[in-house]
Protein backbone atom coordinates (compact mmCIF):
# COMPACT_ATOMS: atom_id res chain seq x y z
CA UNK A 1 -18.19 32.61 -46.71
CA UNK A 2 -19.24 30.22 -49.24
CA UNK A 3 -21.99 28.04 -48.43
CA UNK A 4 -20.39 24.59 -48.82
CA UNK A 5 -17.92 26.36 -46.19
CA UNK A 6 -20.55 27.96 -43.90
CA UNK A 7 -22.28 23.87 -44.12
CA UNK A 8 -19.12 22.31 -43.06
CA UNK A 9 -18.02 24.95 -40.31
CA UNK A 10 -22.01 24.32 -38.57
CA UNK A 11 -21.59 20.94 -39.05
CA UNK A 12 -18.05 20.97 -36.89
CA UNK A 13 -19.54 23.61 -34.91
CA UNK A 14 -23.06 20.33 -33.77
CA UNK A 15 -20.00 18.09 -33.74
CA UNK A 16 -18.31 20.12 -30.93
CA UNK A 17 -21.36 21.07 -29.59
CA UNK A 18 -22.19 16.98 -29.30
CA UNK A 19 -19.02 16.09 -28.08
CA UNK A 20 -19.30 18.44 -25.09
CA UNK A 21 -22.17 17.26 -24.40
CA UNK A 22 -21.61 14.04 -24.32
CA UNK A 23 -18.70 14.66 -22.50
CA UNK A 24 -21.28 15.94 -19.39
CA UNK A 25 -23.62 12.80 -20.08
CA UNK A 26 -24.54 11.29 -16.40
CA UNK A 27 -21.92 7.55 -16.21
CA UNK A 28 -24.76 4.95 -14.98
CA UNK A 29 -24.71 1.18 -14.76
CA UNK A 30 -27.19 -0.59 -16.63
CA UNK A 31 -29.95 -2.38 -14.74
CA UNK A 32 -28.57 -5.66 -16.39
CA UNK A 33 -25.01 -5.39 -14.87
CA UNK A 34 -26.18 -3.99 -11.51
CA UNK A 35 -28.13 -7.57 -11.45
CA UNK A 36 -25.31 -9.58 -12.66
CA UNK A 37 -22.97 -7.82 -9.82
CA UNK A 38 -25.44 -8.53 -6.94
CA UNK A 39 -24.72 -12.51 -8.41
CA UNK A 40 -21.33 -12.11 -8.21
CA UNK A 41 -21.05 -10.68 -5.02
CA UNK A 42 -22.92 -13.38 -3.63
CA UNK A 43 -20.84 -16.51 -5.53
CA UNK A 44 -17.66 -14.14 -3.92
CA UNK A 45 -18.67 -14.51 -0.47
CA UNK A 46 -19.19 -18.15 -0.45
CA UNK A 47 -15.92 -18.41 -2.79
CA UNK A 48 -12.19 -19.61 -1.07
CA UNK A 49 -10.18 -18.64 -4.41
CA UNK A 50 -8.16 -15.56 -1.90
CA UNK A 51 -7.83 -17.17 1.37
CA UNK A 52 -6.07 -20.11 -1.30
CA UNK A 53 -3.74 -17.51 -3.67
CA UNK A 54 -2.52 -15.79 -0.01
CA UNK A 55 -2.14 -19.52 1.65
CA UNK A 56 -0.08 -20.85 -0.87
CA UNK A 57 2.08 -17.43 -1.65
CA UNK A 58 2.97 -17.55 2.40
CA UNK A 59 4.02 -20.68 2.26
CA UNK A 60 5.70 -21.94 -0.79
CA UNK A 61 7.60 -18.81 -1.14
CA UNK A 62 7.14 -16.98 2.58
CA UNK A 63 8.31 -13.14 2.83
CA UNK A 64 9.78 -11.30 0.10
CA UNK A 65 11.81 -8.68 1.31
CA UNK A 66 11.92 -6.65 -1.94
CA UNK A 67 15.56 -8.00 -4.01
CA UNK A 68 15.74 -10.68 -2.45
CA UNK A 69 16.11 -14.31 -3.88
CA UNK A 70 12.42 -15.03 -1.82
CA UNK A 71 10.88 -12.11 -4.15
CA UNK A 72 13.03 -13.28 -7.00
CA UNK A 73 10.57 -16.80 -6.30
CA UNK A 74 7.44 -14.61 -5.46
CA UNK A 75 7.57 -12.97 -9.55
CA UNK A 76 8.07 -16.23 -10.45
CA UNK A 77 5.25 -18.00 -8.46
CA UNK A 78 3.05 -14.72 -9.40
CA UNK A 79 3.57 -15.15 -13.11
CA UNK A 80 2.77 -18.97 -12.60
CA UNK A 81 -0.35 -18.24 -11.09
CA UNK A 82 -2.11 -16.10 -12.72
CA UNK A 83 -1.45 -18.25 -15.63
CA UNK A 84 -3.02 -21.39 -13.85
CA UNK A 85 -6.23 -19.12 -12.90
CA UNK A 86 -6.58 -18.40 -16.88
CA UNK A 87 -6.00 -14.78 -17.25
CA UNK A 88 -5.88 -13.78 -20.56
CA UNK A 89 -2.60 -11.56 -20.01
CA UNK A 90 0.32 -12.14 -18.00
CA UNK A 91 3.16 -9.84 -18.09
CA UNK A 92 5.37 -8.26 -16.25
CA UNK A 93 7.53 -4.48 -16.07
CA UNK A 94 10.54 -4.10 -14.97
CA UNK A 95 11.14 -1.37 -11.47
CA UNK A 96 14.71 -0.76 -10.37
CA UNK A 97 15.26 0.41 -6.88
CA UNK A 98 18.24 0.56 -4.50
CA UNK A 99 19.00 -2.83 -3.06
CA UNK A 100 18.76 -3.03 0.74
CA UNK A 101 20.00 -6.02 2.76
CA UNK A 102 19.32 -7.22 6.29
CA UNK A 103 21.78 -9.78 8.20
CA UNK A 104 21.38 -8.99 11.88
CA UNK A 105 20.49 -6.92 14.56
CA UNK A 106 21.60 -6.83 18.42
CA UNK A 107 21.35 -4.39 20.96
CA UNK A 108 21.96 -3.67 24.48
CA UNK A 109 21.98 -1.08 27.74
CA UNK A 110 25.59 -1.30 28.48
CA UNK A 111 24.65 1.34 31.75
CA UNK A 112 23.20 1.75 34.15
CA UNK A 113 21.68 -1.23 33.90
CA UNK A 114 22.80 -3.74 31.38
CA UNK A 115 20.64 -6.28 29.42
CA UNK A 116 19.46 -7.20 26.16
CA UNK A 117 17.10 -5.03 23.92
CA UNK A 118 14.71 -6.52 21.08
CA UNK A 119 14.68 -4.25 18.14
CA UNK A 120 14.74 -4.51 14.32
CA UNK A 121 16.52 -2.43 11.62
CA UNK A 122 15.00 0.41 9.49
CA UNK A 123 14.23 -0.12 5.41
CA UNK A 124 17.63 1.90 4.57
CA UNK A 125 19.54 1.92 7.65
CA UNK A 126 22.81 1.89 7.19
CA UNK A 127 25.31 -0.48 9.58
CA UNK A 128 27.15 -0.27 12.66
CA UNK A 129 30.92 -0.01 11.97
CA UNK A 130 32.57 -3.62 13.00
CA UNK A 131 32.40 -4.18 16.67
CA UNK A 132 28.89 -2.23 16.91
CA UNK A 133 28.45 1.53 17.89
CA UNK A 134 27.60 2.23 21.78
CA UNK A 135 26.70 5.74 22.64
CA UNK A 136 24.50 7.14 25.33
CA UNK A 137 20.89 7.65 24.46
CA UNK A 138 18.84 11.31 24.48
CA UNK A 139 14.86 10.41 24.34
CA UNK A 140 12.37 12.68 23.20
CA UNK A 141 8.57 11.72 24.00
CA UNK A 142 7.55 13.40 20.26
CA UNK A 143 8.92 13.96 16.95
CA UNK A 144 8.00 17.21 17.05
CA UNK A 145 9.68 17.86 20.35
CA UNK A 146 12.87 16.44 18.99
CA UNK A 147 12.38 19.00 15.98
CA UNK A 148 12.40 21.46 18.32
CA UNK A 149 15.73 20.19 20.17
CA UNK A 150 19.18 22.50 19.79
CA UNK A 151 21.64 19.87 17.58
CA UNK A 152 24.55 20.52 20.32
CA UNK A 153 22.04 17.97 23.04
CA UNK A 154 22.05 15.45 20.17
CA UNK A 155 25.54 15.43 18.31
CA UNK A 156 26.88 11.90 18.52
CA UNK A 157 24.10 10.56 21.04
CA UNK A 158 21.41 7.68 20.15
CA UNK A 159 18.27 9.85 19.72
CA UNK A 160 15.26 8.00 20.92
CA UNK A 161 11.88 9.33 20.41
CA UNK A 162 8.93 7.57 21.73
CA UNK A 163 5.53 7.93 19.72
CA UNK A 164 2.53 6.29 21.13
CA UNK A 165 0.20 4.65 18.62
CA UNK A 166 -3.16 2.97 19.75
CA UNK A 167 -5.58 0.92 17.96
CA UNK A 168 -7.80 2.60 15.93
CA UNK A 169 -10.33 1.02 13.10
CA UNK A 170 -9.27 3.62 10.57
CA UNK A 171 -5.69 3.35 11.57
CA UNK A 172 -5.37 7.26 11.40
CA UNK A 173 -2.80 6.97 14.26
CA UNK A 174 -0.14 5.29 11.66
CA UNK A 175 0.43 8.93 10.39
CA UNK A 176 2.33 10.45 13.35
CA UNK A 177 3.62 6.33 13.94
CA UNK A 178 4.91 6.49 10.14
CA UNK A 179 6.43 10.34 10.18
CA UNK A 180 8.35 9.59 13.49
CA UNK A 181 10.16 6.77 11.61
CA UNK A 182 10.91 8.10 7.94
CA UNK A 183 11.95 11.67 9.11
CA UNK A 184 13.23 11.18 12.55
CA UNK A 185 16.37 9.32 11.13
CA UNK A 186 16.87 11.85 8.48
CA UNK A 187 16.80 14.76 11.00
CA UNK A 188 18.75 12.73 13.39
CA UNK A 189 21.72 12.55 10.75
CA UNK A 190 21.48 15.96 9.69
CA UNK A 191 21.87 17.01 13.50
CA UNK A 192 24.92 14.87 13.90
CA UNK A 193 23.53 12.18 16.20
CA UNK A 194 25.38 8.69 16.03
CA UNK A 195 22.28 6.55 15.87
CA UNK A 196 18.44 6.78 15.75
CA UNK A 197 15.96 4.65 17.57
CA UNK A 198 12.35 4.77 17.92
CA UNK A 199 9.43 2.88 19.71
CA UNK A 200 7.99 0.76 16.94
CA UNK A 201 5.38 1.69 15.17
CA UNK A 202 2.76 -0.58 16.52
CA UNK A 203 -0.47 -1.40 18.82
CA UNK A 204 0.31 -4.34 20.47
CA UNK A 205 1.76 -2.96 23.76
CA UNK A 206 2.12 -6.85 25.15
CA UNK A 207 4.15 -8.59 22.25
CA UNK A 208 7.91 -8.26 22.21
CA UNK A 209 7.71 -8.58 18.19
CA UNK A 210 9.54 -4.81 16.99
CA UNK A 211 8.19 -3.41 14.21
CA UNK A 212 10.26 -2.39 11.33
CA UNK A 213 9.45 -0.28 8.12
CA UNK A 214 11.21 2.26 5.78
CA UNK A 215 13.51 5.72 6.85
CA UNK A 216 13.35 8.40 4.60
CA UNK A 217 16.89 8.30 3.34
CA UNK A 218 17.33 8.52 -0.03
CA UNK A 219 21.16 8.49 -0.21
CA UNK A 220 23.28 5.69 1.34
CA UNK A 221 26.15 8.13 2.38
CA UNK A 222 23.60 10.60 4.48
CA UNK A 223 22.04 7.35 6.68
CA UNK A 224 23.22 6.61 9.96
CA UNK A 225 22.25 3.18 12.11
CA UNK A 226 18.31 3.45 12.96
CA UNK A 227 16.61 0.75 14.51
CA UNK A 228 12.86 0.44 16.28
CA UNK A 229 12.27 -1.20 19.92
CA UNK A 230 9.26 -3.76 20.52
CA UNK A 231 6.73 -1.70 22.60
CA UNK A 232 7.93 -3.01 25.75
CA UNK A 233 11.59 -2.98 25.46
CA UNK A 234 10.87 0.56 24.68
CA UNK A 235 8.51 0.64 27.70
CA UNK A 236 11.85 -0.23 29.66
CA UNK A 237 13.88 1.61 28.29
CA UNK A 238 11.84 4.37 29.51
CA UNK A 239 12.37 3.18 32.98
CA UNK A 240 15.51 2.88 32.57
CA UNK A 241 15.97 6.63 31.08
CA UNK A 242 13.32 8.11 34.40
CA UNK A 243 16.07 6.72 37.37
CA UNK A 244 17.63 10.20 36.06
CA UNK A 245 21.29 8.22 34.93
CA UNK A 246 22.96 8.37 31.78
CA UNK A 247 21.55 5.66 29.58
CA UNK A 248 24.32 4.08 27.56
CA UNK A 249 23.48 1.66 24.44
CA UNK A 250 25.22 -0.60 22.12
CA UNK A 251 23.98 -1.58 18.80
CA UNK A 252 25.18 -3.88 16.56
CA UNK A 253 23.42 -3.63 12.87
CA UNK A 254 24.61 -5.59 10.12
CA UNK A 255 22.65 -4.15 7.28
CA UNK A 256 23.36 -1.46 4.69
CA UNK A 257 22.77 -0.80 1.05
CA UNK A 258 24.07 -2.67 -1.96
CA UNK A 259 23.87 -1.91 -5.24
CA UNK A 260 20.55 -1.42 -7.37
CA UNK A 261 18.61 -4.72 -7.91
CA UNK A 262 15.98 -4.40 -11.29
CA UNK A 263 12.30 -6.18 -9.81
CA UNK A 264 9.49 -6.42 -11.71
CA UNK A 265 5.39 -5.62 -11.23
CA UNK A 266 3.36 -8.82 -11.96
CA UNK A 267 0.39 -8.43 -14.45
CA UNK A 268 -2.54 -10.20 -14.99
CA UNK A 269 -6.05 -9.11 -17.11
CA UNK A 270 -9.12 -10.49 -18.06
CA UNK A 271 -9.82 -8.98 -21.36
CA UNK A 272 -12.92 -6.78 -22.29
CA UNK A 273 -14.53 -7.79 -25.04
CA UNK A 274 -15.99 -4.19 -26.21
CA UNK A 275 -13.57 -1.66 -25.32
CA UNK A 276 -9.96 -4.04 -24.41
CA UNK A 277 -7.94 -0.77 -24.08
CA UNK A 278 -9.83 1.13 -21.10
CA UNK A 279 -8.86 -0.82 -17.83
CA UNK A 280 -10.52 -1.22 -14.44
CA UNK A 281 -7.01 -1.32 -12.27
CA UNK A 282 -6.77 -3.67 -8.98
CA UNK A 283 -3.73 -4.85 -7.19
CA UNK A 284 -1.67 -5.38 -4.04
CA UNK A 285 1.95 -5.16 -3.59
CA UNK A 286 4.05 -8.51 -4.16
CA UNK A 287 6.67 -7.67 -1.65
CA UNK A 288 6.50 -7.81 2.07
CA UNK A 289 9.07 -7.17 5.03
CA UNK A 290 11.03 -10.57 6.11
CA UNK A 291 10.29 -10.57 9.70
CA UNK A 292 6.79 -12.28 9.16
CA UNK A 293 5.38 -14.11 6.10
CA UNK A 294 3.80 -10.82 4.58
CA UNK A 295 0.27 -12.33 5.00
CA UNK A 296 -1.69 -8.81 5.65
CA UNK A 297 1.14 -7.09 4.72
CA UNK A 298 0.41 -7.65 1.15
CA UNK A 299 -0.50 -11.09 0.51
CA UNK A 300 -3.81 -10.75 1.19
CA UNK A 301 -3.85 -7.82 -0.92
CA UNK A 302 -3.11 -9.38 -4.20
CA UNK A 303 -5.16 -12.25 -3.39
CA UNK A 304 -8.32 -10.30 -3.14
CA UNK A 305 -7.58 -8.94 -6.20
CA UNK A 306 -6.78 -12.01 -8.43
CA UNK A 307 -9.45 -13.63 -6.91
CA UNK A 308 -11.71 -10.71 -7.48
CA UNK A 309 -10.67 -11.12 -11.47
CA UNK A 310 -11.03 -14.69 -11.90
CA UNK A 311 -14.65 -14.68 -10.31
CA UNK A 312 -15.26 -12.16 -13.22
CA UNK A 313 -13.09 -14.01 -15.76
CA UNK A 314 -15.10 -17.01 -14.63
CA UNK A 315 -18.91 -14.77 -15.58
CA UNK A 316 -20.56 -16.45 -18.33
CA UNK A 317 -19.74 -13.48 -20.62
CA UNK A 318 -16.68 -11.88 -20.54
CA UNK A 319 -16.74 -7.73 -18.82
CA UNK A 320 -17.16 -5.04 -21.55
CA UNK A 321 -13.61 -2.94 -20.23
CA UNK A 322 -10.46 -5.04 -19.65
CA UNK A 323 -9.90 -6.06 -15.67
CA UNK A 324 -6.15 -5.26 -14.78
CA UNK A 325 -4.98 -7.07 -11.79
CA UNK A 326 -1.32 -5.35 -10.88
CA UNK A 327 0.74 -6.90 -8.22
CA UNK A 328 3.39 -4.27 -7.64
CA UNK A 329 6.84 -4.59 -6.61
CA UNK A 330 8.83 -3.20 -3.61
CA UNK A 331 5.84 -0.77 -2.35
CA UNK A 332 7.95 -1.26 1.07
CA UNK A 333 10.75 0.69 0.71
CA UNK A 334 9.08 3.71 -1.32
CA UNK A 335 6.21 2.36 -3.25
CA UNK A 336 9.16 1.94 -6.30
CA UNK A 337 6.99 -0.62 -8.39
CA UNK A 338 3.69 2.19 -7.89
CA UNK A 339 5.77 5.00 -9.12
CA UNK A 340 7.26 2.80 -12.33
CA UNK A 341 4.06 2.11 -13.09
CA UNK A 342 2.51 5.89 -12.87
CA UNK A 343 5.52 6.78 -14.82
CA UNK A 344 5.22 4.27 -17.43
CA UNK A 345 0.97 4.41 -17.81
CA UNK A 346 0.51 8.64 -16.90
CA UNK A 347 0.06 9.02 -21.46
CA UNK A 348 -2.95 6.44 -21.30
CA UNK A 349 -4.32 8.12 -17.70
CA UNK A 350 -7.62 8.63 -19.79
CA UNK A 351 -8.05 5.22 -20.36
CA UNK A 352 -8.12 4.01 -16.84
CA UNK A 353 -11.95 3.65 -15.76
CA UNK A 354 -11.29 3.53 -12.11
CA UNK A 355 -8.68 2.29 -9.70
CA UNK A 356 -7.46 1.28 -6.23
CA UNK A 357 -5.79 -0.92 -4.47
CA UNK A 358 -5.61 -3.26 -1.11
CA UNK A 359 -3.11 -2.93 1.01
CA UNK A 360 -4.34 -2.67 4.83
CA UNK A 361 -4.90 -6.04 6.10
CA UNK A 362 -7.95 -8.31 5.26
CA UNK A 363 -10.40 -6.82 7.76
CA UNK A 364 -13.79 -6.19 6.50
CA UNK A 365 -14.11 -3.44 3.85
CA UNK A 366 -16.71 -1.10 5.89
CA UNK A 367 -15.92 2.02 3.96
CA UNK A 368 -16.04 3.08 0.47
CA UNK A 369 -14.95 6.81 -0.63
CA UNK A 370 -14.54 8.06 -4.19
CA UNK A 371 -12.43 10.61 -6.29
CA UNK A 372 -15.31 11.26 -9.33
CA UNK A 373 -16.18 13.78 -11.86
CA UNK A 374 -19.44 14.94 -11.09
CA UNK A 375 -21.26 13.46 -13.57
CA UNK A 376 -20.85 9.68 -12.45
CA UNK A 377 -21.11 10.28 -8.51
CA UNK A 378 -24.88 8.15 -9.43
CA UNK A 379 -22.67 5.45 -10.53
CA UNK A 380 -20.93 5.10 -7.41
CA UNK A 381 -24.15 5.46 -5.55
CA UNK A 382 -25.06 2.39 -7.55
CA UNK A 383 -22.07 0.76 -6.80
CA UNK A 384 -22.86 1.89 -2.96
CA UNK A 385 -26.24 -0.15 -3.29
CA UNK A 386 -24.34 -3.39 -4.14
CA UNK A 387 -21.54 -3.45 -1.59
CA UNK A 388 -23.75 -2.40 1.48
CA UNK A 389 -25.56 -5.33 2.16
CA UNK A 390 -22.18 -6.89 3.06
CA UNK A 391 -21.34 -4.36 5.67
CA UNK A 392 -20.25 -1.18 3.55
CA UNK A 393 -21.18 2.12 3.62
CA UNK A 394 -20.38 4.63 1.07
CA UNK A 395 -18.94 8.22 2.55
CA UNK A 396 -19.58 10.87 -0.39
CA UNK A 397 -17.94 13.47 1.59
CA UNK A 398 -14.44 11.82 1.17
CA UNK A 399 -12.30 11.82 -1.13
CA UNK A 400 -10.87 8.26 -2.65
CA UNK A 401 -6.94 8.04 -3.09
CA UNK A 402 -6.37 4.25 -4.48
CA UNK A 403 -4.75 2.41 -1.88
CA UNK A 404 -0.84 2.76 -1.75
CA UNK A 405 0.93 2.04 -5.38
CA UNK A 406 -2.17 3.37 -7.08
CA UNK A 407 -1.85 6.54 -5.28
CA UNK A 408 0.33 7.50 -7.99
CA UNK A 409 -1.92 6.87 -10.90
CA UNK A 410 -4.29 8.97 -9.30
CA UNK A 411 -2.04 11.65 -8.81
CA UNK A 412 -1.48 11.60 -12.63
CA UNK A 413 -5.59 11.22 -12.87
CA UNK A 414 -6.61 8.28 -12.52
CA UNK A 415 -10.39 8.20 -11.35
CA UNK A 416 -10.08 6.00 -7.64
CA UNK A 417 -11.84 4.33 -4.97
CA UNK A 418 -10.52 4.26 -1.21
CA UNK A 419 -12.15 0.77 0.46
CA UNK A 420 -11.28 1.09 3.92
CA UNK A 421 -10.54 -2.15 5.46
CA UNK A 422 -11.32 -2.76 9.60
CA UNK A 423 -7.68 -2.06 10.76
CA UNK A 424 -8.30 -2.10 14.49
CA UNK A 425 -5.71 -4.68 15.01
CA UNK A 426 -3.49 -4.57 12.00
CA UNK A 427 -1.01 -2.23 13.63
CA UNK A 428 -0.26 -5.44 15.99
CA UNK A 429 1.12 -7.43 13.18
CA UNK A 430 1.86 -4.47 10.72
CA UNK A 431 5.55 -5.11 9.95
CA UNK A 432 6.53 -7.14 12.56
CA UNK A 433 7.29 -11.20 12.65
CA UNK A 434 3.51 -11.89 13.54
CA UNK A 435 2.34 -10.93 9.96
CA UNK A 436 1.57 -14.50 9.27
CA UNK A 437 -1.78 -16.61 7.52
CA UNK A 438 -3.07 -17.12 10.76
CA UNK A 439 -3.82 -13.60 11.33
CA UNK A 440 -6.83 -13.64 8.16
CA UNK A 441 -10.15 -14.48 8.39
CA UNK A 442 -11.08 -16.74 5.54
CA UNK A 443 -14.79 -15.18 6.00
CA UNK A 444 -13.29 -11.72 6.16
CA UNK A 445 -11.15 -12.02 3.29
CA UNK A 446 -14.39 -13.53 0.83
CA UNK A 447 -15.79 -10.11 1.76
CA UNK A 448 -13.06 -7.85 0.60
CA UNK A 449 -13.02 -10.16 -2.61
CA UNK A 450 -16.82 -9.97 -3.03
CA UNK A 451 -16.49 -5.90 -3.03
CA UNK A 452 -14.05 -5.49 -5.37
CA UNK A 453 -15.29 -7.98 -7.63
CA UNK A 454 -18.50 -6.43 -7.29
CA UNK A 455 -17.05 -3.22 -7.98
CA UNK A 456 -14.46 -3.67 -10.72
CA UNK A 457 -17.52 -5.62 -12.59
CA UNK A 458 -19.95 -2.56 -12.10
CA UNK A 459 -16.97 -0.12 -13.74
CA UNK A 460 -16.50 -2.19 -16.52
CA UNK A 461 -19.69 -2.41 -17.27
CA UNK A 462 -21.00 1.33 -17.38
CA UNK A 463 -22.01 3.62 -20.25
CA UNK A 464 -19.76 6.55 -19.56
CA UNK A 465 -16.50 7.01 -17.64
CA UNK A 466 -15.59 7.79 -13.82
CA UNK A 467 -13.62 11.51 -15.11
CA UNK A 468 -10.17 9.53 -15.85
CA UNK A 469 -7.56 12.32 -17.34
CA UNK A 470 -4.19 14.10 -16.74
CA UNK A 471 -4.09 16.66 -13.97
CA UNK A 472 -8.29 15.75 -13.10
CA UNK A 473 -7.73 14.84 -9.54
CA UNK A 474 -4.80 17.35 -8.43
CA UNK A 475 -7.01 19.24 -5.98
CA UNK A 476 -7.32 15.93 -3.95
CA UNK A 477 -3.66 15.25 -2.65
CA UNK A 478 -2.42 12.57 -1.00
CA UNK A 479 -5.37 9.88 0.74
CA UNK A 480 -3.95 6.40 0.87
């Protein structure tokens, strides 16, 4: 080898040598930002900027069931306001998902003992033929005991199944709640059953308010009827099954598919003024059912978050990484405006700093869990320091998963945060016609905004990323 040759190939050989280095460099926050968060985390907690976005989205535009003219208004009153609060950037990106309408919903025991039922339609049910559909019920006290049932006991029957959630401050009990709704109907129709009910997913056992939510059908011509009781018209219905009669219903659903409607995820950022292209990502989802107002359910979500962003927009110096505040559309009905977005952003992964996203109430944030590359676990132990005065303690055991829509950007690598909000009573309102503003603690909600401004300031500002790039987080699965 020639030595100009053997010169350059050492030289490429440090480079490399450099890089990888580098590349293992501890991410820390600097001493100077650390400071500046513990500021802003204070001005946050005093600060009314959420508990006003989530006021004023509840009731000058009220619940926006995803495609309809209501969440037509909320893009619209979303693009408006993020303007007015002086984001830099306001965009949106367009998410097409199957349109799904809701007109009205009756049911009834015809026999043995007839009265009225209060229940709400599924996300994706499809309608009772003209005249309704009566049919005599077969109740199952699990989903997995229904799994287990021979499709000759079921074949043109109502299948009821009756899954108990109760309050927990995690909300862990949501994931047998959740499973007994989106699969039950599906299995239901693939055993030949007329109809599908279910006691609601819920943990208010007192209010007559039925909680409704998404089935997992994906195609319009596979769903049958399915419906969920309030907890105590399922409680009598119970009774009503135990006098050892057949139980007949009737339900009347006018509701069904329609077409494909094209929504669109709301986008706001504060620009960085060092490195604009890598992104701290925040958000809620923009859509909510129609029963309530969609005040926990995401309102409050997207308010913490644009609030969170204009606190730091409002910092007498501008972050160093660009603040990216994504209100995403029809997370409802199968977290469509999420998966557009992971679809659309999964080339620029790297570039992503660290992510998540609210989307469980506005109860206190009193846990915060991380998906990390080794190397800036310290910075998230600095973040840890920050955030715990105000009531949160950081689990390095768990992983993070990014809230709901941002689940997806993690799956494609995205470095995330899970803050875990006090859900001990959002499974009362969860869904249901009591989501409404009255339901949020102002106090409460100044504290979720104070973390993740705290937070998304502390990412922007470190030397050294959070381990951002395709395929880095596949071990972790599914968290949020």
């Amino acid at each position: 080898m020639r030595p100009a040759l053997r010169f350059h190939a050492l030289a490429a050989c440090i480079a490399l040598a450099c890089s990888a280095h580098a590349a293992d460099k501890a991410t820390t926050i600097p001493a100077k930002a650390v400071a500046a968060a513990t500021e802003l985390r204070d001005k946050a907690m005093a600060d009314n900027t959420g508990y006003e976005f989530v006021s004023a989205l509840t009731t000058e535009v009220g619940p926006r069931l995803a495609g309809s003219e209501a969440d037509k208004r909320g893009v619209e009153w979303t693009v408006a306001k993020f303007k007015a609060m002086g984001f830099d950037k306001v965009y949106t990106e367009k998410v097409s998902y199957p349109l799904w309408e809701r007109h009205s919903e009756h049911a009834a025991i015809v026999a043995p003992f007839p009265q009225p039922l209060a229940l709400t339609a599924l996300g994706y049910s499809a309608g009772t033929p003209a005249g309704g559909l009566t049919a005599e019920v077969v109740a199952f006290d699990t989903l997995e005991a229904f799994k287990a049932a021979d499709p000759a006991t079921v074949k043109g029957k109502i299948v009821y199944v009756s899954t108990h959630m109760t309050q927990q401050k995690d909300g862990h009990d949501y994931g047998m709640g959740s499973a007994t709704r989106t699969r039950g109907p599906v299995l239901a129709a693939q055993m030949g059953a007329a109809a599908y009910l279910l006691r609601s997913a819920g943990t208010d056992p007192h209010s007559r308010t039925p909680h409704t939510g998404v089935t997992g059908f994906t195609d319009p011509k596979d769903a049958i009827p399915a419906a969920a009781l309030s907890l105590p018209d399922a409680d009598q219905l119970e009774r009503v099954l135990k006098e050892g009669k057949p139980v007949t219903l009737k339900l009347d659903l006018d509701v069904g598919f329609k077409g494909t409607y094209e929504g669109m995820n709301v986008i706001g950022e504060v620009t960085g003024r060092k490195k604009p292209k890598e992104v701290v990502a925040i958000g809620g989802h923009l859509d909510s059912w129609d029963l309530g107002t969609g005040a926990i359910d995401d309102g409050a979500g997207v308010a913490i978050a644009a609030a969170a962003a204009k606190l730091i927009k409002d910092m007498p110096q501008r972050p160093d990484r660009t603040i990216r505040v994504i209100a995403f559309a029809n997370e409802e009905m199968g977290l469509w405006g999420g998966r557009a977005y992971a679809e659309a952003h999964a080339k620029d992964v790297s570039n992503f700093q660290l992510g998540t996203e609210s989307d469980f109430g506005a109860g206190r944030i009193w846990r915060m869990t991380a998906s990390v590359k080794p190397e800036a676990r310290g910075a998230i132990e600095q973040i840890a320091k920050v955030i715990e005065p105000i009531g949160v303690a950081y689990d390095p055991n768990k992983p993070g998963g990014g809230g709901s829509d941002l689940s997806q950007m993690h799956a494609k690598g995205m470095a995330a945060l899970s803050l875990t909000q006090d859900g001990t009573d959002y499974f009362d309102y969860h869904h249901n016609a009591n989501d409404t503003l009255d339901k949020i603690d102002p106090k409460a909600l100044a504290q979720n905004v104070a973390v993740y401004a705290a937070f998304a300031y502390m990412a922007a500002q470190a030397d050294g990323n959070f381990g951002s790039a395709a395929g880095a987080f596949a071990k972790d699965g599914a968290h949020d």
